[in-house]
C-alpha atoms as a PDB file:
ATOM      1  CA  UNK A   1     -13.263 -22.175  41.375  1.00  0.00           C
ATOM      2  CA  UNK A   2     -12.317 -21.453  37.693  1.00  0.00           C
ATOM      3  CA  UNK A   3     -14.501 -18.252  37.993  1.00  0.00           C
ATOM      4  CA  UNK A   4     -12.899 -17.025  41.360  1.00  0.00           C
ATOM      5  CA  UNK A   5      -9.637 -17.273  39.494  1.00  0.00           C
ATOM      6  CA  UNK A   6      -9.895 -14.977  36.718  1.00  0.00           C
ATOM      7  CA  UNK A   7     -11.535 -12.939  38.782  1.00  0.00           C
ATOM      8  CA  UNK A   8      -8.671 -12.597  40.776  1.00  0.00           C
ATOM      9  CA  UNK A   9      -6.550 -12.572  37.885  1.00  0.00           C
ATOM     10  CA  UNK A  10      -8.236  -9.869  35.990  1.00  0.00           C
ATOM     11  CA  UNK A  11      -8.401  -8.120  39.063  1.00  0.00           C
ATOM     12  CA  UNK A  12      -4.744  -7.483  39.803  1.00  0.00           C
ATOM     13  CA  UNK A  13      -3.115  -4.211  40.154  1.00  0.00           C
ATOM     14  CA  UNK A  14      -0.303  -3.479  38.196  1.00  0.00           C
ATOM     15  CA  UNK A  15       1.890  -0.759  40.028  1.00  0.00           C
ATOM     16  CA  UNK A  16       2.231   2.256  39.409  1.00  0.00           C
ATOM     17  CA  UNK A  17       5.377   2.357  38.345  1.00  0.00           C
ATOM     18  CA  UNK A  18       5.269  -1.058  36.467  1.00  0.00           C
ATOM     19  CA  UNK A  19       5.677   0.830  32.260  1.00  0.00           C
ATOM     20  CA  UNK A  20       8.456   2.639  33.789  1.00  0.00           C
ATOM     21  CA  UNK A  21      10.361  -0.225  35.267  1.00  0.00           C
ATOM     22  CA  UNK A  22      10.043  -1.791  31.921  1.00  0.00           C
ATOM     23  CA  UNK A  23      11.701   1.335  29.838  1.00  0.00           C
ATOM     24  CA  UNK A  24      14.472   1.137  32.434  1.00  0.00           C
ATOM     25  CA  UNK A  25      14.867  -2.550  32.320  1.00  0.00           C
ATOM     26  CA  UNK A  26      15.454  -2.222  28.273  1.00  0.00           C
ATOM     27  CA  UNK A  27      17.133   0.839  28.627  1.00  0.00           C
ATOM     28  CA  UNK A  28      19.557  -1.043  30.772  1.00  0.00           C
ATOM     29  CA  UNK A  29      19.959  -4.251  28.181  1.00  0.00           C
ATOM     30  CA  UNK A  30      20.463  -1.584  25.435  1.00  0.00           C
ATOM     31  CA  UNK A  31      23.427  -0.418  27.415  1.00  0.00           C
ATOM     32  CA  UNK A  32      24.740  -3.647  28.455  1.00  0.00           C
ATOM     33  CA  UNK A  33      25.919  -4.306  24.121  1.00  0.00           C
ATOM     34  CA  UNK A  34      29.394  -4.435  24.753  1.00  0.00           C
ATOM     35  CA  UNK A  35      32.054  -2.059  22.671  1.00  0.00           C
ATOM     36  CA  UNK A  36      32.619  -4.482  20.115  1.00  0.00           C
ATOM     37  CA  UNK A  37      28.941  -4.749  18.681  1.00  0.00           C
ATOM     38  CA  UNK A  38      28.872  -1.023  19.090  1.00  0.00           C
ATOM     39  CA  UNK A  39      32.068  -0.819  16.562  1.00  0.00           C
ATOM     40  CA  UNK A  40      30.676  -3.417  14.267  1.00  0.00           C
ATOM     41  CA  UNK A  41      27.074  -1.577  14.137  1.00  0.00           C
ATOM     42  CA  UNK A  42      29.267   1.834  13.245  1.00  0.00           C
ATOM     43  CA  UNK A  43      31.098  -0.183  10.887  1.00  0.00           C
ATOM     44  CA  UNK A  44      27.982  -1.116   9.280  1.00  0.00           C
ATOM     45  CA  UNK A  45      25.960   2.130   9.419  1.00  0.00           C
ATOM     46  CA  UNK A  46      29.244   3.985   8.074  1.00  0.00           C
ATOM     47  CA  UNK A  47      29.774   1.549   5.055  1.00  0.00           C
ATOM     48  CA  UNK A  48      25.710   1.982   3.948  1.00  0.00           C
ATOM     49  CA  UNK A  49      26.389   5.402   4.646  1.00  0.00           C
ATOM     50  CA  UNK A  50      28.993   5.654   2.261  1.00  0.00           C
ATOM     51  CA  UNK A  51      27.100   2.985   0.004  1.00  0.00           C
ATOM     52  CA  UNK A  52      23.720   5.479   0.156  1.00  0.00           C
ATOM     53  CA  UNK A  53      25.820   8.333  -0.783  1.00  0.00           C
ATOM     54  CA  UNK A  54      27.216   6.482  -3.822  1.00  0.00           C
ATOM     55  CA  UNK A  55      23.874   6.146  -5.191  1.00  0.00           C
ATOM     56  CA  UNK A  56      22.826   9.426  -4.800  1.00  0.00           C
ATOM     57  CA  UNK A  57      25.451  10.844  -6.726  1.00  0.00           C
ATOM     58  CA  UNK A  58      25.237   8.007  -9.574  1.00  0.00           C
ATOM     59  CA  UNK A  59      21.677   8.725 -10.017  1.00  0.00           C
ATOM     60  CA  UNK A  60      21.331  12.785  -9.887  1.00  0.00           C
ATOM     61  CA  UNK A  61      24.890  13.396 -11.130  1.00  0.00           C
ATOM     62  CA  UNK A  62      25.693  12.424 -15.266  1.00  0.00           C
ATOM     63  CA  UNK A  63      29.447  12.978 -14.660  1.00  0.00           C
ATOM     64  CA  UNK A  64      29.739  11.018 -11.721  1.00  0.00           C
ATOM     65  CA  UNK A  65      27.774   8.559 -13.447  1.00  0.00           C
ATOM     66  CA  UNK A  66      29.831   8.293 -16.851  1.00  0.00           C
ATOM     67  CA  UNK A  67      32.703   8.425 -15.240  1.00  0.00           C
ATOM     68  CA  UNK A  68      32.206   5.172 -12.839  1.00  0.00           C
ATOM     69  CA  UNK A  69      30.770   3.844 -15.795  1.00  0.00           C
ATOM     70  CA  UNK A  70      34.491   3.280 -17.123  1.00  0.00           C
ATOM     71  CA  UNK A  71      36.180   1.846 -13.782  1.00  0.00           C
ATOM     72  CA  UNK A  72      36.068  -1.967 -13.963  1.00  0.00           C
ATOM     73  CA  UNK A  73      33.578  -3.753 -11.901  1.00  0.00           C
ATOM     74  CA  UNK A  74      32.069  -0.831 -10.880  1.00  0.00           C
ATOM     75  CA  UNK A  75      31.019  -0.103 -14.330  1.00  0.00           C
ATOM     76  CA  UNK A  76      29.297  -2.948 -14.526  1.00  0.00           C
ATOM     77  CA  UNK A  77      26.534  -2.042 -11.128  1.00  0.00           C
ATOM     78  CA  UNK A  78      26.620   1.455 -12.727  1.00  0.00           C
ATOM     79  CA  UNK A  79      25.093   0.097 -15.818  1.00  0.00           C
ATOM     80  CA  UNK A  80      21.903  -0.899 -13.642  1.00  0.00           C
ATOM     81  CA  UNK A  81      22.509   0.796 -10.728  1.00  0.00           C
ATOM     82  CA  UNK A  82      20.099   3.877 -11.369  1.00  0.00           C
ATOM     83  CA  UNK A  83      17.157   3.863 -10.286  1.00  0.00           C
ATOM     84  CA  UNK A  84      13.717   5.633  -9.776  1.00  0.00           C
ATOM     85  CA  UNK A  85      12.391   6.195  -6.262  1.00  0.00           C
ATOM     86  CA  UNK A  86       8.752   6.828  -5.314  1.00  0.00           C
ATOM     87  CA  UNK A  87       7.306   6.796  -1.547  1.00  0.00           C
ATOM     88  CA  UNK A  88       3.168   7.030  -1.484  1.00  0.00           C
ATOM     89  CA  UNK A  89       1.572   7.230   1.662  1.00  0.00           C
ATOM     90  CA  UNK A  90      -2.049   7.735   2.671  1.00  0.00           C
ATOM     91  CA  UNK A  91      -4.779   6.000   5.094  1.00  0.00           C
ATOM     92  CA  UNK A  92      -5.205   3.386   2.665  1.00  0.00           C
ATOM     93  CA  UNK A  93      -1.663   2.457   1.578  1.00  0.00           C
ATOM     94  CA  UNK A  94       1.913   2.716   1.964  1.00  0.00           C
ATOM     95  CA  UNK A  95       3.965   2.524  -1.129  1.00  0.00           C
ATOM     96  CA  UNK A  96       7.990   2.403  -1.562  1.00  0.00           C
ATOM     97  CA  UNK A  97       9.488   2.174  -4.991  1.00  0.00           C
ATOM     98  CA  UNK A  98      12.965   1.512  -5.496  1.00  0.00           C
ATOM     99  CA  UNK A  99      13.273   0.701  -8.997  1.00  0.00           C
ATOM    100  CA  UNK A 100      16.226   0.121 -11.504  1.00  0.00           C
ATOM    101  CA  UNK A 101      16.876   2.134 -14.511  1.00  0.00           C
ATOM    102  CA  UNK A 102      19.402   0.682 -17.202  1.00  0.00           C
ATOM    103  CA  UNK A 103      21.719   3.441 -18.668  1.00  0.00           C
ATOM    104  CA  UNK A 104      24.931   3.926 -19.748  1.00  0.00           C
ATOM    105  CA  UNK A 105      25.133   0.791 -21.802  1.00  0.00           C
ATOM    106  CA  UNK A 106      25.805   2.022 -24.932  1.00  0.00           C
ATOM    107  CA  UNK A 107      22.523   0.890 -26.421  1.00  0.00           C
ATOM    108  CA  UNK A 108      19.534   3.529 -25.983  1.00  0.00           C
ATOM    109  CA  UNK A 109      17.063   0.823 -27.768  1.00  0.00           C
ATOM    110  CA  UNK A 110      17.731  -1.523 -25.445  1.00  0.00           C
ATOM    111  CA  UNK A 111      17.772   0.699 -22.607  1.00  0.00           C
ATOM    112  CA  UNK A 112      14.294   2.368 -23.874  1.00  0.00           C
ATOM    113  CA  UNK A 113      13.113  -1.208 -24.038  1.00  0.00           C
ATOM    114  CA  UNK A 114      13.875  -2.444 -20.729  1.00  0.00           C
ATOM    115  CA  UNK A 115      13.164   0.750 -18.903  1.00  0.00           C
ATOM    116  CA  UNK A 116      10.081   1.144 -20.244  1.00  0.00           C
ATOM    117  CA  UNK A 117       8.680  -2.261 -19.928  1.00  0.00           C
ATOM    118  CA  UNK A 118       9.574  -1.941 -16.129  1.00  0.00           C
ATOM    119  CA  UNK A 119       8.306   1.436 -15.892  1.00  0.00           C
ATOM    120  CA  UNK A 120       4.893  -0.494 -17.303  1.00  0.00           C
ATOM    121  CA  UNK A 121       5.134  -3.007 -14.795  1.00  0.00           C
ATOM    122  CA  UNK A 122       5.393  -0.940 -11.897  1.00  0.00           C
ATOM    123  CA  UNK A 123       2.331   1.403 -13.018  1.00  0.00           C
ATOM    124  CA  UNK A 124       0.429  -1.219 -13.286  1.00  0.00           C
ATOM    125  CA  UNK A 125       1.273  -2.893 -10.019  1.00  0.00           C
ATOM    126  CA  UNK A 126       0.903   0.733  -7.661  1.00  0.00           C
ATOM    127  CA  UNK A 127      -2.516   0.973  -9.972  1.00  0.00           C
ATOM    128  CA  UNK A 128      -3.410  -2.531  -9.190  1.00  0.00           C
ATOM    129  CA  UNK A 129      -2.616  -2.171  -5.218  1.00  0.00           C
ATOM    130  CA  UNK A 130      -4.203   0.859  -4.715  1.00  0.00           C
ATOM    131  CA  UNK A 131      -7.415  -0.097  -5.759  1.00  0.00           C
ATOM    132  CA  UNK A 132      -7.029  -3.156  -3.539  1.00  0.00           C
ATOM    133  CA  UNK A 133      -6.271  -1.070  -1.092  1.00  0.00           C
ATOM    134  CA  UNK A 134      -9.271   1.194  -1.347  1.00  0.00           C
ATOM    135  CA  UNK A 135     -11.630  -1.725  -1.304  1.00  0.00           C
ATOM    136  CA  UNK A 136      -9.883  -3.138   1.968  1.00  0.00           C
ATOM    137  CA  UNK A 137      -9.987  -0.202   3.363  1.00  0.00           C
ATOM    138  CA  UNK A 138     -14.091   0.296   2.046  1.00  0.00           C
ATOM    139  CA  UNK A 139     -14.840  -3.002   3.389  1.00  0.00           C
ATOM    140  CA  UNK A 140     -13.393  -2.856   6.658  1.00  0.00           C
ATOM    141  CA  UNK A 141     -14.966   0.455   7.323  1.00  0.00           C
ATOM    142  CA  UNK A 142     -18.433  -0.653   6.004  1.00  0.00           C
ATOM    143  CA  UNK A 143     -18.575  -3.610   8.589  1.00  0.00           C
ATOM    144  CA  UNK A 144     -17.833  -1.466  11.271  1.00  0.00           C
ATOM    145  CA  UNK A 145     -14.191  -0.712  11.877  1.00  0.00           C
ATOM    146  CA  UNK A 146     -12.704   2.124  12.945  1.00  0.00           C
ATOM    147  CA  UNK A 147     -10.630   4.157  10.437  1.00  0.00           C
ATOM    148  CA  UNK A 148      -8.235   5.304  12.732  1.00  0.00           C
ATOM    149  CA  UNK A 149      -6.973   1.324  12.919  1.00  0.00           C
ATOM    150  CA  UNK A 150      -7.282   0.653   9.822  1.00  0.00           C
ATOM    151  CA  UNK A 151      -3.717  -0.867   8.526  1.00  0.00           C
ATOM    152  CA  UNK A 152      -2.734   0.345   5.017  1.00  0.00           C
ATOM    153  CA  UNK A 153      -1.740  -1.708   2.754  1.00  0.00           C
ATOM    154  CA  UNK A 154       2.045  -2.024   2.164  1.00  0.00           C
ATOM    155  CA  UNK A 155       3.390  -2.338  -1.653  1.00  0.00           C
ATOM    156  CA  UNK A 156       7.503  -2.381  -2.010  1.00  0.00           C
ATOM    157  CA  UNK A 157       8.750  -2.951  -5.367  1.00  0.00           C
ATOM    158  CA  UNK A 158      12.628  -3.256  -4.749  1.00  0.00           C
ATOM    159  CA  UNK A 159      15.338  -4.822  -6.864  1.00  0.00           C
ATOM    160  CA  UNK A 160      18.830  -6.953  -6.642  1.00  0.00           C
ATOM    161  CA  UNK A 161      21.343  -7.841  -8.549  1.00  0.00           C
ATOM    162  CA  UNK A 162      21.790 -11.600  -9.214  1.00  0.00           C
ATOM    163  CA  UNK A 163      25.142 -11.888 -11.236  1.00  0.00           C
ATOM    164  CA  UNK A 164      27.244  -9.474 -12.748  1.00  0.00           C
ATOM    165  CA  UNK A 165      30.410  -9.995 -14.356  1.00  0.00           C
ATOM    166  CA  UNK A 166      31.645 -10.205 -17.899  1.00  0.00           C
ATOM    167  CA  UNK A 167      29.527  -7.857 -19.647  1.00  0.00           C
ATOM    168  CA  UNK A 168      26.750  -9.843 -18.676  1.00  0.00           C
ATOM    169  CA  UNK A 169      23.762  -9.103 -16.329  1.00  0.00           C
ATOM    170  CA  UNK A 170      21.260 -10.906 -14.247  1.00  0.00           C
ATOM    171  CA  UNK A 171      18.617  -8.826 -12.258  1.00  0.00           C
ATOM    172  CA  UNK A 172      15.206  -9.407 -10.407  1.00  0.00           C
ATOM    173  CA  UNK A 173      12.668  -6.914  -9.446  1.00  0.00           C
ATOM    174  CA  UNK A 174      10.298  -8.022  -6.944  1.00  0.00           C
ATOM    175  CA  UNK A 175       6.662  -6.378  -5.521  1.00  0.00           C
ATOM    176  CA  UNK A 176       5.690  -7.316  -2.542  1.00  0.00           C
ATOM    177  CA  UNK A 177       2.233  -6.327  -1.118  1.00  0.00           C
ATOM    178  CA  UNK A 178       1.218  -6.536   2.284  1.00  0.00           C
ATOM    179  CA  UNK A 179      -1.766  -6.889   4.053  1.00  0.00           C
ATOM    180  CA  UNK A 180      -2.561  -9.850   6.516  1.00  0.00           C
ATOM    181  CA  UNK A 181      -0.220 -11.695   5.113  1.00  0.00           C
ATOM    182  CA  UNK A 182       2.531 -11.569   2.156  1.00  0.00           C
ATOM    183  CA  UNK A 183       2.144 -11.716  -1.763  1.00  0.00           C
ATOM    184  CA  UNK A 184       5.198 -11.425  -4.256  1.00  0.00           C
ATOM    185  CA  UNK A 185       5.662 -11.250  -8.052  1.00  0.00           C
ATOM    186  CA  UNK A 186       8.395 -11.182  -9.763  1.00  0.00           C
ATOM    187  CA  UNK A 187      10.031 -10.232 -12.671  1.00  0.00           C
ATOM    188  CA  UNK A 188      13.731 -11.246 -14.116  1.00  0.00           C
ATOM    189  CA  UNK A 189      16.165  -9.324 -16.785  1.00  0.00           C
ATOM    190  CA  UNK A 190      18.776 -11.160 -18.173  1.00  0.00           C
ATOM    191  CA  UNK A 191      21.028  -9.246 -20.436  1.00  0.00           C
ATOM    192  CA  UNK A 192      24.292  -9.332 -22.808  1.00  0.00           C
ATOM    193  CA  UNK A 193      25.235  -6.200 -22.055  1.00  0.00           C
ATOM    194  CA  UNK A 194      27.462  -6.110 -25.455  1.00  0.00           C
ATOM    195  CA  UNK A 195      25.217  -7.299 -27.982  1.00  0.00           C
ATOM    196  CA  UNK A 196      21.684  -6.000 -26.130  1.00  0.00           C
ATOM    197  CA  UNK A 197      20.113  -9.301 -26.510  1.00  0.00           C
ATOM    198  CA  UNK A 198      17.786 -10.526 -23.456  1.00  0.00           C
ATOM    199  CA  UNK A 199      18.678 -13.929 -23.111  1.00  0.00           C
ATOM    200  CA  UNK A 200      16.046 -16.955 -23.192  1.00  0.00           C
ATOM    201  CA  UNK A 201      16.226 -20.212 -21.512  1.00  0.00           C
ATOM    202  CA  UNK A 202      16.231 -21.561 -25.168  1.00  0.00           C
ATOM    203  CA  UNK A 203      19.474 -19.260 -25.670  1.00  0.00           C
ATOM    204  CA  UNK A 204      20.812 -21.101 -22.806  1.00  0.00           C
ATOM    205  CA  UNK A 205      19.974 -24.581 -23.155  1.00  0.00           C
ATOM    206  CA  UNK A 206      18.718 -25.188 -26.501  1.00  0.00           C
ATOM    207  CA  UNK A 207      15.604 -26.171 -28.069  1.00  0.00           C
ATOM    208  CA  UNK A 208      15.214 -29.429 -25.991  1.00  0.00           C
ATOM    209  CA  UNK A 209      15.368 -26.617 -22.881  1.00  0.00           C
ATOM    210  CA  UNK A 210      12.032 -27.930 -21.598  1.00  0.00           C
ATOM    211  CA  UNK A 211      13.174 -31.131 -21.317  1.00  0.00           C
ATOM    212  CA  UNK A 212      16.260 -30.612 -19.533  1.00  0.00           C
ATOM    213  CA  UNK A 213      14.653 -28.287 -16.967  1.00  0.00           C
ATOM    214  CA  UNK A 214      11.580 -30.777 -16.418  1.00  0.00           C
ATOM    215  CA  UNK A 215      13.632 -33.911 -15.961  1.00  0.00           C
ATOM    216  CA  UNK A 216      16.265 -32.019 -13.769  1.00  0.00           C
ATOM    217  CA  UNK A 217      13.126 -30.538 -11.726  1.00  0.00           C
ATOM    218  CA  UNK A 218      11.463 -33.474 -11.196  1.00  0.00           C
ATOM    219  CA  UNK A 219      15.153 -35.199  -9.760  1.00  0.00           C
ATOM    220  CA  UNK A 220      15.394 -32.693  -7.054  1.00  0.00           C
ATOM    221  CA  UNK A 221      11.710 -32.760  -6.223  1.00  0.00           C
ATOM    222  CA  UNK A 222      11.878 -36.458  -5.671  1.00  0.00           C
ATOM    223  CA  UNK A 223      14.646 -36.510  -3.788  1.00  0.00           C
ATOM    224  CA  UNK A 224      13.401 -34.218  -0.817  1.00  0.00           C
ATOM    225  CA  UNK A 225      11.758 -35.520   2.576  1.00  0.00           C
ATOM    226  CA  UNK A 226       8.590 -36.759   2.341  1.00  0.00           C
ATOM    227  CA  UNK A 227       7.076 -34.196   4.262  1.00  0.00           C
ATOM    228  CA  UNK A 228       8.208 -31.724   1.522  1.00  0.00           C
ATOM    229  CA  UNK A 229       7.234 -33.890  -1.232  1.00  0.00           C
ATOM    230  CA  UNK A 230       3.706 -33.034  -0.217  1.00  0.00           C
ATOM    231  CA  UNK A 231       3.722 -29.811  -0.270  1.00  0.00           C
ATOM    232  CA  UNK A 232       3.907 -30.259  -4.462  1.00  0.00           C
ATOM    233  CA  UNK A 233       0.670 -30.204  -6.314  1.00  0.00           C
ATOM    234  CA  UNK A 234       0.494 -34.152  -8.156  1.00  0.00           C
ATOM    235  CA  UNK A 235      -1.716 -33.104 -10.750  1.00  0.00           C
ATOM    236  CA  UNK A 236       0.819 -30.188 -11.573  1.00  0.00           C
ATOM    237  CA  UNK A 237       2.795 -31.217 -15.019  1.00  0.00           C
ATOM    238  CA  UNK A 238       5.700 -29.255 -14.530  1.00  0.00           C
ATOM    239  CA  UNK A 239       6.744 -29.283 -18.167  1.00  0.00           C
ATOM    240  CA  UNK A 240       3.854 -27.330 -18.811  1.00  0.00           C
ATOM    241  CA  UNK A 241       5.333 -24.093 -16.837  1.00  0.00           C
ATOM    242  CA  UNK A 242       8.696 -24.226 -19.253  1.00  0.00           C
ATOM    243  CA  UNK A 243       8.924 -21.744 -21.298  1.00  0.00           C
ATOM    244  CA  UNK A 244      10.163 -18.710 -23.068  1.00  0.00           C
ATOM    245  CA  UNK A 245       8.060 -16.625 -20.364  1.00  0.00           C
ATOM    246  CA  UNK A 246       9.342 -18.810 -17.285  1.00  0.00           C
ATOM    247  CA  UNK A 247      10.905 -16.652 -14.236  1.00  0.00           C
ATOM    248  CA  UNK A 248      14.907 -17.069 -14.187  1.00  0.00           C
ATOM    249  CA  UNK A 249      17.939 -15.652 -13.315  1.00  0.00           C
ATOM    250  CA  UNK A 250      21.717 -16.814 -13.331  1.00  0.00           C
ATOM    251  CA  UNK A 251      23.547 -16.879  -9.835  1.00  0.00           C
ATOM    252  CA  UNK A 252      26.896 -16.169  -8.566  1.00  0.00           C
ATOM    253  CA  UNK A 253      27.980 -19.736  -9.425  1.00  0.00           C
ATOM    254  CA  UNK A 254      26.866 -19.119 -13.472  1.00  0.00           C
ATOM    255  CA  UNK A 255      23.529 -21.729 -12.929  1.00  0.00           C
ATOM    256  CA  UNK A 256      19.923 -21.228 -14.028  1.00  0.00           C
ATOM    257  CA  UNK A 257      18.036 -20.865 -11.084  1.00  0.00           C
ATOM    258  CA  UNK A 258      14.075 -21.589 -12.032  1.00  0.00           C
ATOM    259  CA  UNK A 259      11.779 -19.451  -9.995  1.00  0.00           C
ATOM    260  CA  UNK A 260       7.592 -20.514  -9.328  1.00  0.00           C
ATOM    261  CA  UNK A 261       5.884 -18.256  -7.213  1.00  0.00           C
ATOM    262  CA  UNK A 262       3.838 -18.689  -4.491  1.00  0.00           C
ATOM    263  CA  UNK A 263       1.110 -21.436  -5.016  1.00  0.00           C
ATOM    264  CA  UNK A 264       2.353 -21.761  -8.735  1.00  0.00           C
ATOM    265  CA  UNK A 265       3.485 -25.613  -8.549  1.00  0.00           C
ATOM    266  CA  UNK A 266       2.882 -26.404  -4.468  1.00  0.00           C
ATOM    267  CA  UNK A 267       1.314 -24.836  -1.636  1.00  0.00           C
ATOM    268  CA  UNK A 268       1.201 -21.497  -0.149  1.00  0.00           C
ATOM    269  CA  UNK A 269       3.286 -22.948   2.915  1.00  0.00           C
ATOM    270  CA  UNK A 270       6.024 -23.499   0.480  1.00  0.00           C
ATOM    271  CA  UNK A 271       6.534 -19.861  -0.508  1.00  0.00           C
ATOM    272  CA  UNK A 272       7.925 -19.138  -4.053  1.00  0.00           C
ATOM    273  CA  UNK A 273      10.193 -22.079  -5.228  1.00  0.00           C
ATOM    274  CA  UNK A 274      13.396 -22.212  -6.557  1.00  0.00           C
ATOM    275  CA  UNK A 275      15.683 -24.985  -8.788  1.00  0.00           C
ATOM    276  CA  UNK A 276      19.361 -24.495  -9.652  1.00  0.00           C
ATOM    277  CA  UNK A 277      19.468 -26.371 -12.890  1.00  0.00           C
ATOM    278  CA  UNK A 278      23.304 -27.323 -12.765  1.00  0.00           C
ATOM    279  CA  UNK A 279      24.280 -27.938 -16.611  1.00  0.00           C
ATOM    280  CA  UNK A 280      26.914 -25.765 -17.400  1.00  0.00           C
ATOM    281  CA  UNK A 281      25.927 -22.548 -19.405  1.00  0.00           C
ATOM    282  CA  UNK A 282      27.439 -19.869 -21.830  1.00  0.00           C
ATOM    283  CA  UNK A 283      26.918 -16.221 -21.078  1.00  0.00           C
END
């Protein structure tokens, strides 16, 4: 009986006209949006639009560039704004860079510093992936696979803006690479934009920083459900990922935010994890 039944399932015939029933079927629910999510989807593509064209002149035009560099606020995303842009694609991988330049700071040695350290950083991490990707792509061809399927690998290193806002700056870059499923790394700039110092979580909290971060940490982790409770390694000391090197940035609210990635301090499930520490901080 079960045998008679797939055969008569796998045996069906799908009409002729069946794919283009579908494409009119969608075509149809495309047109059914009514007129006001067609004006708030112009609305949209017209303000990134405008945004796009923005950042095209601030990065290939100097006088554009110095001169929003002097309106308040504005002055302030100008200042790390710029970027660099790089697109790689071959049958192996598929690479978009969209990384941030500071300039127009006033301070060339800190602006040499920082751009070159991230300049290093994303080298390494397109030189990293693309061997990776090579070897996938080796592997999956040596067992057997067809080339023509083969999925390149995907590496994006993009970056956003945290907090901005009294001559202070908090910024993350983050590379994401791609393959069956989803890695991340990040890396985190916090800067006094009028002295040029790159602020610590020492700076911030002290030298009992640890401490304070650990205690707080181990509050919030205690106090979730059970069922996330688990996810966090028990043999993990968390005092022992604090410090000078540990992954921050400030938010819109002015708080330390403490960043783990992914399989740092619980398990892949949990993704990268995040604390707002909530003492009250000086920028």
């Amino acid at each position: 009986m079960k045998d008679k039944l797939k055969d008569e399932y796998e045996n069906i015939k799908i009409p002729d006209d069946y794919h283009q029933k579908v494409q009119k079927s969608i075509v149809y629910g495309l047109e059914k949006q009514s007129s006001r999510q067609r004006r708030i989807h112009l609305s949209m593509k017209l303000a990134l639009s405008c945004f796009l064209i923005f950042i095209v002149f601030l990065n290939t035009s100097t006088v554009f560039a110095k001169t929003v560099s002097q309106i308040p606020y504005l002055g302030q995303i100008c200042k790390v704004l710029t970027f660099t842009n790089q697109d790689e694609i071959d049958k192996t991988k598929s690479i978009h860079i969209n990384a941030p330049q500071l300039n127009h700071t006033g301070n060339t040695k800190l602006e040499r510093k920082v751009n070159h350290e991230i300049q290093t950083m994303v080298d390494r991490a397109v030189d990293e992936a693309s061997t990776r990707a090579e070897e996938y792509y080796d592997a999956f061809v040596e067992t057997g696979g067809n080339p023509n399927e083969f999925m390149p690998v995907e590496i994006t290193i993009d970056y956003e803006i945290k907090y901005y806002q009294d001559n202070f700056v908090s910024f993350l870059i983050e590379k994401t690479e791609t393959l069956a499923s989803a890695y991340q790394e990040y890396m985190y700039y916090n800067i006094n934009l009028n002295t040029g110092k790159i602020l610590t979580l020492k700076d911030l909290l002290g030298d009992n920083y640890q401490d304070v971060i650990t205690q707080e940490i181990r509050k919030q982790i205690s106090a979730y459900p059970e069922e996330e409770r688990s996810l966090f390694f028990e043999e993990v000391n968390i005092k022992d990922f604090i410090n000078q090197d540990r992954i921050f940035y400030i938010n819109q609210d002015k708080r330390i935010v403490i960043k783990f990635q992914k399989y740092e301090i619980a398990a892949g499930v949990a993704g990268p994890v995040e604390f707002v520490i909530p003492q009250n901080i000086s920028l």
